[in-house]
N, C-alpha and C. Protein backbone atom coordinates (compact mmCIF):
# COMPACT_ATOMS: atom_id res chain seq x y z
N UNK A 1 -10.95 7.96 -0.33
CA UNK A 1 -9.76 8.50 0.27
C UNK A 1 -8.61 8.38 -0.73
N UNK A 2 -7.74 9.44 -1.00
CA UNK A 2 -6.91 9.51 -1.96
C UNK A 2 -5.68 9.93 -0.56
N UNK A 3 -4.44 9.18 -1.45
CA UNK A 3 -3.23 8.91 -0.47
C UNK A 3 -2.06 9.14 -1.23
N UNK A 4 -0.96 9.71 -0.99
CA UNK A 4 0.43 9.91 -1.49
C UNK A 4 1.84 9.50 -0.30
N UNK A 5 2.51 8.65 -0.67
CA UNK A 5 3.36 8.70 0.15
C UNK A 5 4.32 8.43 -1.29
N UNK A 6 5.47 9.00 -0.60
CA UNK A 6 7.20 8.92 -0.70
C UNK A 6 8.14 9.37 -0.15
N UNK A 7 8.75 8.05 0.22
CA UNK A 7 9.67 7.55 1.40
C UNK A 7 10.75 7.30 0.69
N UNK A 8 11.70 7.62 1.94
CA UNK A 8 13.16 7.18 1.06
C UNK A 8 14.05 6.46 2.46
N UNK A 9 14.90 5.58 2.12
CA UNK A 9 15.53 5.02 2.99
C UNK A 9 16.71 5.24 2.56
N UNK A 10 17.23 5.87 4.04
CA UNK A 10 18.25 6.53 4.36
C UNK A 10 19.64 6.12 5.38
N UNK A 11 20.81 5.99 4.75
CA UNK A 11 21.54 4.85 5.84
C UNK A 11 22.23 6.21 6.51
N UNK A 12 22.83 5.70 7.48
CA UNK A 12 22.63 6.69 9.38
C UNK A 12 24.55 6.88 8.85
N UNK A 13 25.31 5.95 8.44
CA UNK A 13 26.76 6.48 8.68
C UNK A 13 26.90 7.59 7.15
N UNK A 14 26.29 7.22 6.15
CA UNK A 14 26.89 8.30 5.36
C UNK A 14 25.43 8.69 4.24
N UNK A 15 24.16 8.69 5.22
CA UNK A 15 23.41 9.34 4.91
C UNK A 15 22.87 9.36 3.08
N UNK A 16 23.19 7.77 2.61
CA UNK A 16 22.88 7.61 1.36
C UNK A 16 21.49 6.97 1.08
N UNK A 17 20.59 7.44 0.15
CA UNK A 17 19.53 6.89 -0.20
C UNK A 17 19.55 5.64 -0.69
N UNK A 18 18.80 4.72 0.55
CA UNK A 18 19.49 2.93 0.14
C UNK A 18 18.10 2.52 -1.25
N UNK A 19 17.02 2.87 -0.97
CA UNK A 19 15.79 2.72 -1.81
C UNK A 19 14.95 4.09 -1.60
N UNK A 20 13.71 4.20 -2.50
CA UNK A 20 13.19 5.06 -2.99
C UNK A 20 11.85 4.20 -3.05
N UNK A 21 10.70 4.78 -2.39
CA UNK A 21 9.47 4.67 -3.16
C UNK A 21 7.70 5.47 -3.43
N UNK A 22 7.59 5.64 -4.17
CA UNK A 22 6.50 6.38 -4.59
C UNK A 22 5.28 5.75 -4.67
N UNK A 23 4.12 6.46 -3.87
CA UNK A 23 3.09 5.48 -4.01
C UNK A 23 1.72 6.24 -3.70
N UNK A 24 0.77 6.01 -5.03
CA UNK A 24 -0.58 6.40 -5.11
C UNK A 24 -1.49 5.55 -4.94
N UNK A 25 -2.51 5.64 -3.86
CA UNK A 25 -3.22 4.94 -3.49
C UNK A 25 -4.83 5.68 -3.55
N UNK A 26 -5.97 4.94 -3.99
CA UNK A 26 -7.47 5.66 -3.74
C UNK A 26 -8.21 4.21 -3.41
N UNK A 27 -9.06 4.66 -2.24
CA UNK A 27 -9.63 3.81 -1.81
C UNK A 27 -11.09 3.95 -1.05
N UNK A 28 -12.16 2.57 -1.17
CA UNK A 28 -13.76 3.22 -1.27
C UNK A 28 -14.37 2.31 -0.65
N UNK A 29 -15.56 3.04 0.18
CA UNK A 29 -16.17 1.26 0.85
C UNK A 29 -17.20 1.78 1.33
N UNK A 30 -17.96 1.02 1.54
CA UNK A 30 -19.51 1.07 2.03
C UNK A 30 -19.08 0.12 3.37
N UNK A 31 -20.62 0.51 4.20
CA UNK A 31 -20.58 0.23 5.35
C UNK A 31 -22.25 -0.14 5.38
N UNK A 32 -22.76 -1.21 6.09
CA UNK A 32 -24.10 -1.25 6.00
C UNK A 32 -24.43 -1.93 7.33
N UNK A 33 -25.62 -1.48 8.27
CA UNK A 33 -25.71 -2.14 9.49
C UNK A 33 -26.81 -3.02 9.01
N UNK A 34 -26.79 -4.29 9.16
CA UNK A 34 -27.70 -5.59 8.53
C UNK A 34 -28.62 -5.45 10.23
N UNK A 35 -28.11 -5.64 11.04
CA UNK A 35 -29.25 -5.60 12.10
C UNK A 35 -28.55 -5.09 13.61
N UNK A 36 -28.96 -4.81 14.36
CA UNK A 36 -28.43 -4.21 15.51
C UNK A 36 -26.98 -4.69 15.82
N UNK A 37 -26.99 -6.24 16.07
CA UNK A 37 -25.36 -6.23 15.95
C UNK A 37 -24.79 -6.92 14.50
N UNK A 38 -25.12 -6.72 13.65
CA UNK A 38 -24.35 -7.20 12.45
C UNK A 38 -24.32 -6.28 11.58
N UNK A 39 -23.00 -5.84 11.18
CA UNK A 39 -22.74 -4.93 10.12
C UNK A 39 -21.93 -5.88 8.79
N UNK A 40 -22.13 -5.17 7.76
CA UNK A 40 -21.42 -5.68 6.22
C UNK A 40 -20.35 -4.51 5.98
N UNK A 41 -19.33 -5.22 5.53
CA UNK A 41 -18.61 -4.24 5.24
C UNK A 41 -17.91 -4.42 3.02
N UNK A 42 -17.77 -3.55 2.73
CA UNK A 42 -16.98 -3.73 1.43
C UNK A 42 -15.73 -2.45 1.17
N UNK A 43 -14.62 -3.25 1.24
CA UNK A 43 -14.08 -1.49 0.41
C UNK A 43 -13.11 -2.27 -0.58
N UNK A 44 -12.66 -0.98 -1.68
CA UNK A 44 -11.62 -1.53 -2.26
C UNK A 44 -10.60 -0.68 -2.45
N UNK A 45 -9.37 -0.95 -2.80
CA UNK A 45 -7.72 -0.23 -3.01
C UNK A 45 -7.20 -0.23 -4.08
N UNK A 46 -6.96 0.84 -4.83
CA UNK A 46 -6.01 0.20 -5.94
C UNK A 46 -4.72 1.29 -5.64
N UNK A 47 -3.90 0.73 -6.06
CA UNK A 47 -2.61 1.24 -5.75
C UNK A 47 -1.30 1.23 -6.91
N UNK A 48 -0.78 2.51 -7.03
CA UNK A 48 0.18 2.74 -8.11
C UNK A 48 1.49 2.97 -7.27
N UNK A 49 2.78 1.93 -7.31
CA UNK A 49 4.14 1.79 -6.40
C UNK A 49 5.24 1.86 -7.69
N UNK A 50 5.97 3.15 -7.22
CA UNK A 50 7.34 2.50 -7.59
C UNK A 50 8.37 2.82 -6.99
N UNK A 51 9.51 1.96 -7.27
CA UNK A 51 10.50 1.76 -6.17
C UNK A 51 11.98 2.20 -7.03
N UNK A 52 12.65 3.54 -7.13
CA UNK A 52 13.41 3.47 -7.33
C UNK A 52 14.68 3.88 -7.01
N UNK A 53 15.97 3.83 -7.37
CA UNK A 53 17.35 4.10 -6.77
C UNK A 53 17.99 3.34 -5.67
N UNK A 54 17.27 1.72 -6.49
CA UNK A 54 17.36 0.89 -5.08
C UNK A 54 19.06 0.40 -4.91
N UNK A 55 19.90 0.22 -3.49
CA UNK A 55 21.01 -0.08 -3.84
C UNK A 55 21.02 -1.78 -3.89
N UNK A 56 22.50 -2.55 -4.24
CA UNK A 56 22.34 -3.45 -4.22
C UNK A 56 22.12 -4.87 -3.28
N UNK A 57 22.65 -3.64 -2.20
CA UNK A 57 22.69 -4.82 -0.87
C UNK A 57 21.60 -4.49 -0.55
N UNK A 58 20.02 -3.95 -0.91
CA UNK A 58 19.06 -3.76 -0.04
C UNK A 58 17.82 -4.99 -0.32
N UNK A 59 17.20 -5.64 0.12
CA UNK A 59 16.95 -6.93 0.13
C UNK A 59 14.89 -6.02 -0.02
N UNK A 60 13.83 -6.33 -0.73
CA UNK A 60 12.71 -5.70 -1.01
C UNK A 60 11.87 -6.69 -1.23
N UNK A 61 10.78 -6.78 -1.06
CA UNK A 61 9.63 -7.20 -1.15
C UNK A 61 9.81 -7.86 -2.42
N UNK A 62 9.10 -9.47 -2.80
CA UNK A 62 8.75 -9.83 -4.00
C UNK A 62 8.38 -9.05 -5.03
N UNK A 63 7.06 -8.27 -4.78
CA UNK A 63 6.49 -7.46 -6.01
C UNK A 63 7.35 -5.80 -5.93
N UNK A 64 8.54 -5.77 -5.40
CA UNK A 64 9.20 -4.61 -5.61
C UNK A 64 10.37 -5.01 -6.05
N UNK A 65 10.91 -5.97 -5.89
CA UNK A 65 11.82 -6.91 -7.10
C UNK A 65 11.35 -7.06 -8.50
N UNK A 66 10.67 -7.50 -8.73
CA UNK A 66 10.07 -7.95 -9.96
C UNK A 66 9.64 -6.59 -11.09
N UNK A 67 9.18 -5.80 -10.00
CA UNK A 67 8.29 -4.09 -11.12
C UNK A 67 9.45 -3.29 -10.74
N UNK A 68 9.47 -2.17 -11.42
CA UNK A 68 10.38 -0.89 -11.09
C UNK A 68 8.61 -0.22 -11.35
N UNK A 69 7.29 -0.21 -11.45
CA UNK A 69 6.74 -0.16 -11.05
C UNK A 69 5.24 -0.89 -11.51
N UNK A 70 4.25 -0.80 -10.41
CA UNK A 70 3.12 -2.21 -10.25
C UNK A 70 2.09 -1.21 -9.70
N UNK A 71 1.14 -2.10 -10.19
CA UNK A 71 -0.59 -1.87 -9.98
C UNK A 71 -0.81 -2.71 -8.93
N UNK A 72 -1.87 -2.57 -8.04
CA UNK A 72 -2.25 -3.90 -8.02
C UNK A 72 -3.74 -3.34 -7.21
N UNK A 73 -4.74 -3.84 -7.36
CA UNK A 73 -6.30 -3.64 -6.78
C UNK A 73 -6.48 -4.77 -5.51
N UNK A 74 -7.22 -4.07 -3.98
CA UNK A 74 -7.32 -4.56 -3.38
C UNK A 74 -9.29 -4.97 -2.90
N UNK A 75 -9.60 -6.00 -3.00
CA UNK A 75 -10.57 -5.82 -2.30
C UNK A 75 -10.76 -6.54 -0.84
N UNK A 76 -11.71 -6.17 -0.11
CA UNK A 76 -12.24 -5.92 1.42
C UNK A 76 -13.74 -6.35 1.54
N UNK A 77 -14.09 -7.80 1.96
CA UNK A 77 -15.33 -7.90 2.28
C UNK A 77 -15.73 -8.57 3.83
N UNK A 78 -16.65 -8.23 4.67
CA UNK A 78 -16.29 -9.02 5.80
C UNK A 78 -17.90 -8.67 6.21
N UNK A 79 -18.45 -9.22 6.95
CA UNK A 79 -19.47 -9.04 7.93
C UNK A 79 -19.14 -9.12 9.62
N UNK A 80 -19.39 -8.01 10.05
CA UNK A 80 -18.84 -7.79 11.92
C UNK A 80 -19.90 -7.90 12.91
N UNK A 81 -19.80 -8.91 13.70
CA UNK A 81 -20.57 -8.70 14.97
C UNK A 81 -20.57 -7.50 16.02
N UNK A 82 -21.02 -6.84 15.95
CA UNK A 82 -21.01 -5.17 16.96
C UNK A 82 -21.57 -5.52 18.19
């Protein structure tokens, strides 16, 4: 699954762009039924963010402080009782 978002935050009295962010995401996973009720699961995320035209009073996430823009890979493993 391939994903695009960009969002902008927008203040309500004079309609100024408080932050900005852009973000590419692709993401993949297998699914496996181990036995009638037990399934395996795996997926993973990697994700390309950036955040810009941020103002100064707007308060952001650790890793959107730190990058003007960041990578970061997610993985997903779990086994489910069905």
């Amino acid at each position: 699954m391939f994903l695009f978002e960009d969002k902008k935050e927008i203040s309500i009295p004079g309609r100024e762009v408080r932050y900005r962010i852009e973000r590419y995401a692709a993401s993949a996973g297998v699914e496996k039924q181990l036995t009638d009720k037990l399934k395996a699961e795996f997926y993973y995320e990697y994700s390309i963010v950036r955040t810009t035209d941020v103002q100064p009073d707007v308060v952001l996430s650790k890793e959107e402080r730190r990058y003007p823009c960041y990578q970061f890979p997610q993985a997903f493993a779990g086994i489910r009782h069905t």
